[in-house]
N, C-alpha and C. Protein backbone atom coordinates (compact mmCIF):
# COMPACT_ATOMS: atom_id res chain seq x y z
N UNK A 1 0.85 -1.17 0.00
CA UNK A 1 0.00 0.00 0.00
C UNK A 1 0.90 1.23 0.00
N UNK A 2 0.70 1.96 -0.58
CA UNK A 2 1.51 3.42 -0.66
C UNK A 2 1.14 3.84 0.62
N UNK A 3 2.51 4.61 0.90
CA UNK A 3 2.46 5.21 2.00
C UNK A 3 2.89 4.87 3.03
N UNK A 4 2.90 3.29 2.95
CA UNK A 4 3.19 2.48 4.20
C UNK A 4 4.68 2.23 4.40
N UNK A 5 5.61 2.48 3.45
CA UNK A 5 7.47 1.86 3.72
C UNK A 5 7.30 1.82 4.62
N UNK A 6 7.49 2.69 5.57
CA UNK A 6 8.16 2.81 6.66
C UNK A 6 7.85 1.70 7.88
N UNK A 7 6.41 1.37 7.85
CA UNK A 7 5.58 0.34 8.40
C UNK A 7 6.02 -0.89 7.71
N UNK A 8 6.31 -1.09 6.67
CA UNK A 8 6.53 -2.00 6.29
C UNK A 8 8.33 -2.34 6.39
N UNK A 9 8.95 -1.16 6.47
CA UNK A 9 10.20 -1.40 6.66
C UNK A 9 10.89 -1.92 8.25
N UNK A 10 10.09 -1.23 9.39
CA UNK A 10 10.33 -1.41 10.27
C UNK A 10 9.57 -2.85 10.89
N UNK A 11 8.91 -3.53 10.12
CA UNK A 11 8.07 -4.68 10.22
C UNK A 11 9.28 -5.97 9.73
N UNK A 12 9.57 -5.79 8.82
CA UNK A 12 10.94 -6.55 7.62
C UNK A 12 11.97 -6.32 8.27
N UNK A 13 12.76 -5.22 8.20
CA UNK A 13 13.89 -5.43 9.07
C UNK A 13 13.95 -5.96 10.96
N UNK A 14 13.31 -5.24 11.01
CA UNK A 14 12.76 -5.57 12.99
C UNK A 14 12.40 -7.13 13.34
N UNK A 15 11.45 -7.56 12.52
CA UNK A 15 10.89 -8.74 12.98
C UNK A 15 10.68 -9.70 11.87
N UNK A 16 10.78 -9.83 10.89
CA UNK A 16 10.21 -10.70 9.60
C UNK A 16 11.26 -11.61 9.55
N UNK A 17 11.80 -10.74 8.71
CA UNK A 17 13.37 -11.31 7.94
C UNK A 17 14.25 -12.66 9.26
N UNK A 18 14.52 -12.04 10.74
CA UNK A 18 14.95 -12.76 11.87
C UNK A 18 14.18 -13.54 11.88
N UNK A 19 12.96 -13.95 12.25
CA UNK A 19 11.92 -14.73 12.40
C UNK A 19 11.85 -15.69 11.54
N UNK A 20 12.26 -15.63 10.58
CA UNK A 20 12.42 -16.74 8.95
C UNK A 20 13.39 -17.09 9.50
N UNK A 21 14.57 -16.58 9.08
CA UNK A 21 15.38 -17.22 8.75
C UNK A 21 15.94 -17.78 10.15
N UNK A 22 15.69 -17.56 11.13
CA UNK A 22 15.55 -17.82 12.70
C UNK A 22 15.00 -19.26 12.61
N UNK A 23 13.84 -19.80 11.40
CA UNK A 23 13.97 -20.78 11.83
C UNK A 23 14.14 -22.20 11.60
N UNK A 24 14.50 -23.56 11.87
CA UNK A 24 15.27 -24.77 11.12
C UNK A 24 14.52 -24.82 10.19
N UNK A 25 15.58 -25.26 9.22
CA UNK A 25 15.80 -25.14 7.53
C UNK A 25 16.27 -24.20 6.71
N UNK A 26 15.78 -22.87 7.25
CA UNK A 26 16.02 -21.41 6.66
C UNK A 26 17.81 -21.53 6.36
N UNK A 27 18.09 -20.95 5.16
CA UNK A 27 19.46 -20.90 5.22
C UNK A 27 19.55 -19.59 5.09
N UNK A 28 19.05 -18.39 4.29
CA UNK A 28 19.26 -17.19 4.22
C UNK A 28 18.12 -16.92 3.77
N UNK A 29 17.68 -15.02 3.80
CA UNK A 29 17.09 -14.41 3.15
C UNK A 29 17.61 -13.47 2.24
N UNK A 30 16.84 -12.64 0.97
CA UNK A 30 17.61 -11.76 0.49
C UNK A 30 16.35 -11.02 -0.22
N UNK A 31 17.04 -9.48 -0.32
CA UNK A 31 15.23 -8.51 -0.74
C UNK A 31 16.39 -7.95 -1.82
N UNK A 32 15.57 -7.73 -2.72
CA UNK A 32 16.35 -6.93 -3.85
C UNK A 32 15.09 -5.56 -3.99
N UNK A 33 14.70 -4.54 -4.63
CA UNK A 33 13.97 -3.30 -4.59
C UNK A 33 14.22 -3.18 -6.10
N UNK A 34 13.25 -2.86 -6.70
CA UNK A 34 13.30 -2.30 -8.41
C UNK A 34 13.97 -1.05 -8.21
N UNK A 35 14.74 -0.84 -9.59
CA UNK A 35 15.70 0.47 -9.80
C UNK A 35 14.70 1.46 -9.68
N UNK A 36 13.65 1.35 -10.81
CA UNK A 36 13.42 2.11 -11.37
C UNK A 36 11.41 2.63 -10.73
N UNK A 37 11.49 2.07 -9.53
CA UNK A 37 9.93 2.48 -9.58
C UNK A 37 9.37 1.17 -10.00
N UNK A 38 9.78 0.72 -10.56
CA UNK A 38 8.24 -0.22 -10.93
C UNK A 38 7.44 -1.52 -10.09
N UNK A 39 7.16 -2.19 -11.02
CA UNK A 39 6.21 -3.14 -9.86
C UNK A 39 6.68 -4.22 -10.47
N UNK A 40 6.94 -5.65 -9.53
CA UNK A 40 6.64 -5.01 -8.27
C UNK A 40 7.64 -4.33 -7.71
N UNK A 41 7.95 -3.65 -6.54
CA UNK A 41 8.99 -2.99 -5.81
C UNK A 41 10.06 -3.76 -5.03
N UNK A 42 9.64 -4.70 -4.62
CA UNK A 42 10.28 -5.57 -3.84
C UNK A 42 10.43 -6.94 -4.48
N UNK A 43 11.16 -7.56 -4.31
CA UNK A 43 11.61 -9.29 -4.33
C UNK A 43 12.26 -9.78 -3.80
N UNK A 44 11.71 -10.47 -2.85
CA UNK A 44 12.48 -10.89 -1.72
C UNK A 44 12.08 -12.82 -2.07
N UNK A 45 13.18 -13.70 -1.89
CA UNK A 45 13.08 -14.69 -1.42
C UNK A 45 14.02 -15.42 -0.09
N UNK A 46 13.53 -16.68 0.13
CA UNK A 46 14.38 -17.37 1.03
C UNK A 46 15.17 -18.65 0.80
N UNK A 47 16.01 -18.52 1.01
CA UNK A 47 16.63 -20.04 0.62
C UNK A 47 16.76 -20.90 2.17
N UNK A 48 15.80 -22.26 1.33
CA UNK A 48 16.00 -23.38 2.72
C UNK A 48 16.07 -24.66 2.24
N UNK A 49 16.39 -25.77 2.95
CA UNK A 49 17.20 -27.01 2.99
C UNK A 49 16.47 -27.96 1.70
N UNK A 50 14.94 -27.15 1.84
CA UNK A 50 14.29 -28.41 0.78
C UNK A 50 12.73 -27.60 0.84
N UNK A 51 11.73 -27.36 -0.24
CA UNK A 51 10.34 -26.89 0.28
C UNK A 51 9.70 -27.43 1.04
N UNK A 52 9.80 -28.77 1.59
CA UNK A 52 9.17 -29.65 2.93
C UNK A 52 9.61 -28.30 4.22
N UNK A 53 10.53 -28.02 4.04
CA UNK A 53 10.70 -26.63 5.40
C UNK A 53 9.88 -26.09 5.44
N UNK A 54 8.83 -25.42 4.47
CA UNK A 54 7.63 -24.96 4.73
C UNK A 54 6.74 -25.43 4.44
N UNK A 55 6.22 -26.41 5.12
CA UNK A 55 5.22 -27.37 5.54
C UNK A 55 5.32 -28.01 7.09
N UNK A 56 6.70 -27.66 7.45
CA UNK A 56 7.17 -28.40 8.72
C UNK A 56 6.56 -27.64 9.82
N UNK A 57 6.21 -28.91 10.97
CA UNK A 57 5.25 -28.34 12.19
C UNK A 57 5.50 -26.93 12.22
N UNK A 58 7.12 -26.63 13.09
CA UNK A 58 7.90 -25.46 13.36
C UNK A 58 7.53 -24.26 12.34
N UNK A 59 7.09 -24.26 11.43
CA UNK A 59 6.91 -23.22 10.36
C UNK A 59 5.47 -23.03 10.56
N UNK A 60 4.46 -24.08 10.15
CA UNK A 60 3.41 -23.93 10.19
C UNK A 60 2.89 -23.23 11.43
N UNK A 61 3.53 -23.58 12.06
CA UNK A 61 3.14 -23.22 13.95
C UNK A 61 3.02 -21.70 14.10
N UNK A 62 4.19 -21.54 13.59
CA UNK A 62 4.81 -19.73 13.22
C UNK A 62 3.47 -19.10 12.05
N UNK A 63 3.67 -19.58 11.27
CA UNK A 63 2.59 -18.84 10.85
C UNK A 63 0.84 -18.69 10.95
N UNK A 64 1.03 -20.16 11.68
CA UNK A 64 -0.53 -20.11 12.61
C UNK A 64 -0.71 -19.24 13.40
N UNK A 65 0.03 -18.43 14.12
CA UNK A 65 0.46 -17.48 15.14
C UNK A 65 1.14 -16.03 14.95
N UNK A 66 0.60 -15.12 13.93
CA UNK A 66 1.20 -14.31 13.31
C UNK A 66 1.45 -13.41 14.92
N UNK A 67 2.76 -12.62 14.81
CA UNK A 67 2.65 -11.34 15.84
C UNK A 67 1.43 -10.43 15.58
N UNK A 68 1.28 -9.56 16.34
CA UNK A 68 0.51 -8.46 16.03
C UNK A 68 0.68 -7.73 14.83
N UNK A 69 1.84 -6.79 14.43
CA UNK A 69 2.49 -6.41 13.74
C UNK A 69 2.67 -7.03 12.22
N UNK A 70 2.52 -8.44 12.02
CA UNK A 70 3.01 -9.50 10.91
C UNK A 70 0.97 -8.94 10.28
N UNK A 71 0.46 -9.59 11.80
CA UNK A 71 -0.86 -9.73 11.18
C UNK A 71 -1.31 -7.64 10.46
N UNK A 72 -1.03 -7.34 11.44
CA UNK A 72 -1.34 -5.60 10.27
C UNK A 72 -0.72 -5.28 9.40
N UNK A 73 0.34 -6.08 9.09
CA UNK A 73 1.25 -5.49 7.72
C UNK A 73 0.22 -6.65 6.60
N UNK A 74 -0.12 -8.07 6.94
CA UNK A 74 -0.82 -8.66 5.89
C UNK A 74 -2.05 -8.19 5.90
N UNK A 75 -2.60 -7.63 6.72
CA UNK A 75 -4.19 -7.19 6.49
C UNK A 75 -4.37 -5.95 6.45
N UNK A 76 -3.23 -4.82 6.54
CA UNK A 76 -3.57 -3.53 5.74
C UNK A 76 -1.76 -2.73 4.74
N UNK A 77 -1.12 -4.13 4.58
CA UNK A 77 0.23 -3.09 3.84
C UNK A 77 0.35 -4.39 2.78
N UNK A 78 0.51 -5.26 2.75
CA UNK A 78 0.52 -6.18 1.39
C UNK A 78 -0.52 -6.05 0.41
N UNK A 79 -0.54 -5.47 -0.81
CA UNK A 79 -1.30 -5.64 -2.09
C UNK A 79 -0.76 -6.22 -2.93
N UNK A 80 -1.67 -6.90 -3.79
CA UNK A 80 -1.18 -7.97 -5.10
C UNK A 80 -0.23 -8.22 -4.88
N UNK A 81 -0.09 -9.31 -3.87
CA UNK A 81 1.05 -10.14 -3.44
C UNK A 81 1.20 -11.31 -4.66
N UNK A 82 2.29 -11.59 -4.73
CA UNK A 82 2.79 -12.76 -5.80
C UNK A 82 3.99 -13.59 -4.72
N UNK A 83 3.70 -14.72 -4.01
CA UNK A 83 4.15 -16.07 -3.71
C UNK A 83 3.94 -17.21 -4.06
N UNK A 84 5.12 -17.96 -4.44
CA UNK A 84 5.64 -19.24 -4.68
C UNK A 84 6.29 -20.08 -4.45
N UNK A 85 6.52 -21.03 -3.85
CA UNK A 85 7.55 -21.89 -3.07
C UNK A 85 7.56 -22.71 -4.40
N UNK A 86 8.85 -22.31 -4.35
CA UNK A 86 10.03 -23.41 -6.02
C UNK A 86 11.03 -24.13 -5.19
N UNK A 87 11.20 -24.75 -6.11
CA UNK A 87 12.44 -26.00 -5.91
C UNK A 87 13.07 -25.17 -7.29
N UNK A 88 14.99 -25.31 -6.38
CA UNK A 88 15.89 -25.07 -7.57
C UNK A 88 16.24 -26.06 -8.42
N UNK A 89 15.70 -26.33 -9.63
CA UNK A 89 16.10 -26.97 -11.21
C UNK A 89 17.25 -26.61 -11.46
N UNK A 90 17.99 -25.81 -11.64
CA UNK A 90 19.20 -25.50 -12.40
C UNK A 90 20.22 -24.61 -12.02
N UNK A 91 21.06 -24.45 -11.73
CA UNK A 91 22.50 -23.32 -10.93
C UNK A 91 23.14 -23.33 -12.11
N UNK A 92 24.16 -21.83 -12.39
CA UNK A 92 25.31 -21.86 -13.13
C UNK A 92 26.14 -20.26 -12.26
N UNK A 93 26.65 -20.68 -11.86
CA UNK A 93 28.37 -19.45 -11.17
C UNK A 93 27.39 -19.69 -9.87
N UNK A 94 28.31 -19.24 -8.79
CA UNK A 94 28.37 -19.52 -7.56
C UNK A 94 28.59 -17.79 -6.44
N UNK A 95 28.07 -16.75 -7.13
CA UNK A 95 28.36 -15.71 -6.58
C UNK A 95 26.96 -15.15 -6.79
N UNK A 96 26.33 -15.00 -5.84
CA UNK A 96 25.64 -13.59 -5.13
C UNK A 96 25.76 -12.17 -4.95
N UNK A 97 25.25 -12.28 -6.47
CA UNK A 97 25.65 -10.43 -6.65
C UNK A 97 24.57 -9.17 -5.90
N UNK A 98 24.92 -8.58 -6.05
CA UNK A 98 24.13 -6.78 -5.46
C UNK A 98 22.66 -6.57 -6.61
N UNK A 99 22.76 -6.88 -7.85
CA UNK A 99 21.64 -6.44 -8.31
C UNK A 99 20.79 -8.08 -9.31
N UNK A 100 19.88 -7.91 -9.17
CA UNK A 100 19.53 -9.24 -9.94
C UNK A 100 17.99 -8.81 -10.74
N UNK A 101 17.91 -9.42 -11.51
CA UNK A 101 17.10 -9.99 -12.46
C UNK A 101 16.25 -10.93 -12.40
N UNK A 102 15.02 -10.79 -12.48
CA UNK A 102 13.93 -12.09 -12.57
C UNK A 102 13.20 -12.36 -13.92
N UNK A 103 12.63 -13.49 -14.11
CA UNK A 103 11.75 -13.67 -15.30
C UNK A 103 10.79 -14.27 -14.44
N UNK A 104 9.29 -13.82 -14.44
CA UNK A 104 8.80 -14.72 -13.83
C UNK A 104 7.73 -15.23 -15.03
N UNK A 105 7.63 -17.32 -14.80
CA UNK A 105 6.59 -17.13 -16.16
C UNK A 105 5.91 -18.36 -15.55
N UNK A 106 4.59 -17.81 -16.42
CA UNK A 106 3.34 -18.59 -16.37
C UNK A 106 3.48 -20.01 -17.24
N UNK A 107 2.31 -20.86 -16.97
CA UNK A 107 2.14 -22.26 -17.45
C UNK A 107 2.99 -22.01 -18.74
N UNK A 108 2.10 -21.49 -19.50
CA UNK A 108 2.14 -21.21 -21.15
C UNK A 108 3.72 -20.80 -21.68
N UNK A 109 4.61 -20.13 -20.54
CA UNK A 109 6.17 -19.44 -21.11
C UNK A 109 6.76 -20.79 -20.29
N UNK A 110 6.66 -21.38 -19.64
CA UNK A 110 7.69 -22.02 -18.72
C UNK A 110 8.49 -22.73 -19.80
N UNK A 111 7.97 -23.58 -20.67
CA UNK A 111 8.36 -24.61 -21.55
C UNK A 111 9.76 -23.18 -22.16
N UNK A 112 9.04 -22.40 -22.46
CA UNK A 112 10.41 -21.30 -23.17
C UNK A 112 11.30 -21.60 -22.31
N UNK A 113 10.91 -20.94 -21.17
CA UNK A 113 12.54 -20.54 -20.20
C UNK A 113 12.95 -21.31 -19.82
N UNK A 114 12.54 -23.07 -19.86
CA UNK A 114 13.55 -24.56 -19.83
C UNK A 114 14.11 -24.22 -20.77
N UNK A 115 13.52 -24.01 -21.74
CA UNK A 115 14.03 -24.80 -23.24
C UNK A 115 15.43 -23.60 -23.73
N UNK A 116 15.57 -22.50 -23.01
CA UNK A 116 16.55 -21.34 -22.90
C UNK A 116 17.21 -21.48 -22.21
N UNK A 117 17.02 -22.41 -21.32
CA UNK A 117 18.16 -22.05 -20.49
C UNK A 117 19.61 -22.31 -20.83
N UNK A 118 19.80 -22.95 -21.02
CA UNK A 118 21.41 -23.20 -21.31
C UNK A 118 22.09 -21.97 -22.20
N UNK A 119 20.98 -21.43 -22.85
CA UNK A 119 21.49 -19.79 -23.72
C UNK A 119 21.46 -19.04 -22.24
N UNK A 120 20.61 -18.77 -21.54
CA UNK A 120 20.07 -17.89 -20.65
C UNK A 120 21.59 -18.01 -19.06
N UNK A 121 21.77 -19.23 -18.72
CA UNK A 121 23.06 -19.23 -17.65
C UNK A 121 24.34 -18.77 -18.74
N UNK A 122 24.54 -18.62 -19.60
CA UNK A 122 25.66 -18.33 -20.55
C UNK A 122 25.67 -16.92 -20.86
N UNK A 123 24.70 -16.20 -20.30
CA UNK A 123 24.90 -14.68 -20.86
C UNK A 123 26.04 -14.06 -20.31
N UNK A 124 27.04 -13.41 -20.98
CA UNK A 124 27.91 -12.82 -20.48
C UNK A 124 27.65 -11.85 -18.85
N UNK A 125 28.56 -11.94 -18.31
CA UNK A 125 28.80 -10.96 -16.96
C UNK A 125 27.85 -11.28 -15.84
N UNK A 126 27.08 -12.30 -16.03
CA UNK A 126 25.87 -13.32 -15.06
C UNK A 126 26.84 -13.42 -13.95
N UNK A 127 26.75 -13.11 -12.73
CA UNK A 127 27.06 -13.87 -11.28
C UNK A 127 26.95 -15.33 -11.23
N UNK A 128 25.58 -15.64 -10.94
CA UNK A 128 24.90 -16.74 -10.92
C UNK A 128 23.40 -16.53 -11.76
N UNK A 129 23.02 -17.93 -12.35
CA UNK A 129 22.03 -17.97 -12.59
C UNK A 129 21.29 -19.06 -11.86
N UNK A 130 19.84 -19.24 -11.49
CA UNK A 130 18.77 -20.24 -10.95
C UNK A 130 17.90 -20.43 -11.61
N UNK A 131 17.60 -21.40 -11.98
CA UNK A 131 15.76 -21.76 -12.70
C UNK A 131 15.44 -22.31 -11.49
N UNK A 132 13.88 -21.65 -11.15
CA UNK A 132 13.16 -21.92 -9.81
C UNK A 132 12.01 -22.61 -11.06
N UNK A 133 11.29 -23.83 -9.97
CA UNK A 133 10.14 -24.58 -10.90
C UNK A 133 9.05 -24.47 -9.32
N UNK A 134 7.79 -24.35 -9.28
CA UNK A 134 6.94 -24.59 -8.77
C UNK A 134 7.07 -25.37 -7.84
N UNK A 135 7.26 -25.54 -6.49
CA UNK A 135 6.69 -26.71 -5.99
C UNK A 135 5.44 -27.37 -5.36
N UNK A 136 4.96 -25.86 -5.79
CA UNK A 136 3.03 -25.94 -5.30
C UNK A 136 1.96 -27.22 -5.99
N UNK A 137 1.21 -27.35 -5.37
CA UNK A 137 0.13 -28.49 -5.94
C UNK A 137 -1.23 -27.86 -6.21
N UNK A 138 -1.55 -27.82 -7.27
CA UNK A 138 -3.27 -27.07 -7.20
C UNK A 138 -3.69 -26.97 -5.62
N UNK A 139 -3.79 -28.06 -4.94
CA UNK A 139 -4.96 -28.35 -4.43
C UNK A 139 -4.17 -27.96 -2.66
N UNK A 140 -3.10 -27.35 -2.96
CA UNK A 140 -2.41 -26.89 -1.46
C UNK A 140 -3.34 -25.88 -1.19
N UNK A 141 -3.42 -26.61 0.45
CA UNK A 141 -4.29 -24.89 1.27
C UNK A 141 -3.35 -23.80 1.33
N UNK A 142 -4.03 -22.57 0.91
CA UNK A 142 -3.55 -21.33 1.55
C UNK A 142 -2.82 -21.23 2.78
N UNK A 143 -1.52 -20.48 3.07
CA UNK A 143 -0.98 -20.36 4.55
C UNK A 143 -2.14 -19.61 5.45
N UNK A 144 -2.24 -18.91 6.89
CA UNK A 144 -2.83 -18.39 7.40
C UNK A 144 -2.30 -17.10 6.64
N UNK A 145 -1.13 -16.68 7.03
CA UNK A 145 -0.89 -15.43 6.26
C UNK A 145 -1.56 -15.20 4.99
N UNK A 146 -1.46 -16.20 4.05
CA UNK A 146 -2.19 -15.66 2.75
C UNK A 146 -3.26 -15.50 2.60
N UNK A 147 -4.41 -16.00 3.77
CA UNK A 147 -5.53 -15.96 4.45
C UNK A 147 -6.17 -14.74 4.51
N UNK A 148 -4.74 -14.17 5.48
CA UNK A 148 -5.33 -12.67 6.27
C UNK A 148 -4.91 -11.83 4.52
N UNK A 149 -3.62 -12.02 4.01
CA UNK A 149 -4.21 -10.54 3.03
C UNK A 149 -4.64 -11.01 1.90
N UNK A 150 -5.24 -12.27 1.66
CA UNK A 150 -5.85 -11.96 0.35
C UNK A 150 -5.02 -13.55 -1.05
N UNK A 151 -5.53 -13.91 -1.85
CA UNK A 151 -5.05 -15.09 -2.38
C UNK A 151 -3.55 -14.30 -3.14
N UNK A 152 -2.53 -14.98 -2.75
CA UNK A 152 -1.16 -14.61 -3.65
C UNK A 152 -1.20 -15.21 -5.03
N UNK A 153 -0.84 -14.29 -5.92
CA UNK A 153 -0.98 -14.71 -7.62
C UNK A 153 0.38 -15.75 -7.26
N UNK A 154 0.57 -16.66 -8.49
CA UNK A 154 1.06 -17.89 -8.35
C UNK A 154 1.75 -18.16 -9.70
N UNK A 155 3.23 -18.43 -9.95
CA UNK A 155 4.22 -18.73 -11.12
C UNK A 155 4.02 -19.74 -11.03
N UNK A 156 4.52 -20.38 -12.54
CA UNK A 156 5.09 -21.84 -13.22
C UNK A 156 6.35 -22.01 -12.60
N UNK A 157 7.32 -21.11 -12.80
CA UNK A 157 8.58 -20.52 -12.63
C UNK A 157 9.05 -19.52 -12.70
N UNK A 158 10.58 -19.60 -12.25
CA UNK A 158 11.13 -17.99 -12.52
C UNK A 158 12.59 -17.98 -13.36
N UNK A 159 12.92 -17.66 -13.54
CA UNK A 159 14.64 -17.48 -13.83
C UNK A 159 14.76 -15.93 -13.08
N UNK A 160 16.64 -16.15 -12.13
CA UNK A 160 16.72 -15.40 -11.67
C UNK A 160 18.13 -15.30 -11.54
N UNK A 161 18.85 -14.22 -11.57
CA UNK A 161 19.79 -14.05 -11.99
C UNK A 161 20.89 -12.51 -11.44
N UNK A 162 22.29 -13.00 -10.75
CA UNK A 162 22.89 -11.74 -9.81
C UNK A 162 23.78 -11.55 -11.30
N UNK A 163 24.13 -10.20 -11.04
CA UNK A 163 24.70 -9.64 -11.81
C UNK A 163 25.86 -8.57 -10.30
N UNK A 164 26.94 -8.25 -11.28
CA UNK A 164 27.69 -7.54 -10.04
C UNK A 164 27.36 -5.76 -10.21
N UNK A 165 26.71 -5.12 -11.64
CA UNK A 165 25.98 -3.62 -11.64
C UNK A 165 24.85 -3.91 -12.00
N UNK A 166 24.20 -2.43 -12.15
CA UNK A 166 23.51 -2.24 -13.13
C UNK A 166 23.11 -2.75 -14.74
N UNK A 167 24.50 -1.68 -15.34
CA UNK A 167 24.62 -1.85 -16.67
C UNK A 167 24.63 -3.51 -17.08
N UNK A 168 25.16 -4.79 -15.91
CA UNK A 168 25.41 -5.83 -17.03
C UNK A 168 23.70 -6.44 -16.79
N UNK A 169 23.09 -6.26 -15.64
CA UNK A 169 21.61 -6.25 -15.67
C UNK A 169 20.85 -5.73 -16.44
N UNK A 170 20.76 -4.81 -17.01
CA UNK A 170 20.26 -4.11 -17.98
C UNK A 170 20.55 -4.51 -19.56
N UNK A 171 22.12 -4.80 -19.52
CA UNK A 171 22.26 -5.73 -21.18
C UNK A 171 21.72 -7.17 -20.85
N UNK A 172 21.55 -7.52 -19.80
CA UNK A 172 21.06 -9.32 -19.71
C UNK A 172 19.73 -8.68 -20.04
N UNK A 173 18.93 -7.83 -19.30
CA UNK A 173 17.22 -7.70 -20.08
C UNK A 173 16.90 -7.92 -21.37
N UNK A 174 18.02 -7.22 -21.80
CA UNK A 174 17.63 -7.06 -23.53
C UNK A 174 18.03 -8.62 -24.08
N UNK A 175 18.78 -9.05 -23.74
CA UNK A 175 19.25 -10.38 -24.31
C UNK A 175 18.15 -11.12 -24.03
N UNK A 176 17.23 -11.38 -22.92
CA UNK A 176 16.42 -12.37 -22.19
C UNK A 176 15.00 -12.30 -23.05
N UNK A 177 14.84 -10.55 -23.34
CA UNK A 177 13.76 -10.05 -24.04
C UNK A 177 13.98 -10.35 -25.31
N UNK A 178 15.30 -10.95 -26.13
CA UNK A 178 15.44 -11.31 -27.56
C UNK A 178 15.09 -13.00 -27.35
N UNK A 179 15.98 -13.61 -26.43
CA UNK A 179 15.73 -14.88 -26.52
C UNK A 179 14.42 -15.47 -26.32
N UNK A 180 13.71 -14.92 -25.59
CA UNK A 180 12.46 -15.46 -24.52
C UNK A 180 11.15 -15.07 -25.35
N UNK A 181 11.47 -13.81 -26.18
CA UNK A 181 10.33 -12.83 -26.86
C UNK A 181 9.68 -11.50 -25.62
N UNK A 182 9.73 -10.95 -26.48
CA UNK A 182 8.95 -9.37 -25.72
C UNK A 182 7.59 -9.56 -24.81
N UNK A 183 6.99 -10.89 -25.10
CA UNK A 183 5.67 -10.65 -24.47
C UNK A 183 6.56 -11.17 -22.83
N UNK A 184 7.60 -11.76 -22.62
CA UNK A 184 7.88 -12.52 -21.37
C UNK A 184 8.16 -11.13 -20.07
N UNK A 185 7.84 -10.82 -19.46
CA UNK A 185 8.22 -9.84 -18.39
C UNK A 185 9.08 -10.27 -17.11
């Protein structure tokens, strides 16, 4: 919701981010912010041992039990939320850069961004690249959190990708937008 950073910042840094990754399985978190304004603004994921981590008692428990604070940021500061719990398909370089790149694609593109990839981890000046695949099931219940703000839109996959600036992020767009086609965002 506009207006809210600050609520939402002091919510994320203060209590969110610790609280994850605080607990077994979590190996790290990481938020990246769009350059340029756009949407969405944020992308944040987590890396953990296996997606069974979030399904496990200890997790579920946690989010059966939102804080005060967790529960007012999902029921008046999250809009058109987009979550997905993926399993990593594919790695290429081993460095965690400062600015990164996503593709996120639906049923209909996924078959592309397999069938690219091996062009797509090869782009010059790439950190690392990941193909994330779904590990959702139609028929999975909603978390409580996704409860309180509302159903989260839902990927096939993503490709995602550190770069060490700007500029080599910005020539990987254009490359991704030649290989993949213009309609892929």
């Amino acid at each position: 919701r506009e207006g809210a950073e600050a609520e939402y910042e002091a919510w994320y840094r203060g209590e969110h981010l610790r609280e994850r990754v605080g607990l077994p399985g979590f190996r790290f978190g990481r938020r990246f912010q769009s350059l340029d304004g756009g949407s969405p603004r944020y992308f944040t994921y987590y890396e953990t041992a296996s997606p069974d981590v979030l399904t496990s008692p200890v997790y579920l428990e946690r989010g059966a039990n939102p804080t005060p604070m967790t529960r007012h940021i999902m029921e008046n500061v999250f809009r058109n939320m987009s979550r997905t719990v993926c399993r990593r398909a594919a790695t290429e370089g081993w460095i965690n850069g400062p600015f990164a790149i996503t593709v996120r694609a639906n049923a209909g593109d996924l078959a592309r961004l397999e069938a690219g990839w091996d062009q797509l981890a090869s782009l010059p000046d790439r950190l690392r690249a990941e193909l994330w695949l779904s590990a959702e099931k139609p028929d999975d219940e909603p978390s409580v959190e996704e409860r309180i703000r509302g159903r989260d839109a839902k990927i096939a996959g993503c490709l995602m990708m550190n770069f060490s600036d700007a500029a080599h992020a910005a020539a990987a767009v254009t490359s991704i937008r030649t290989l993949l086609g213009a309609d892929v965002t």
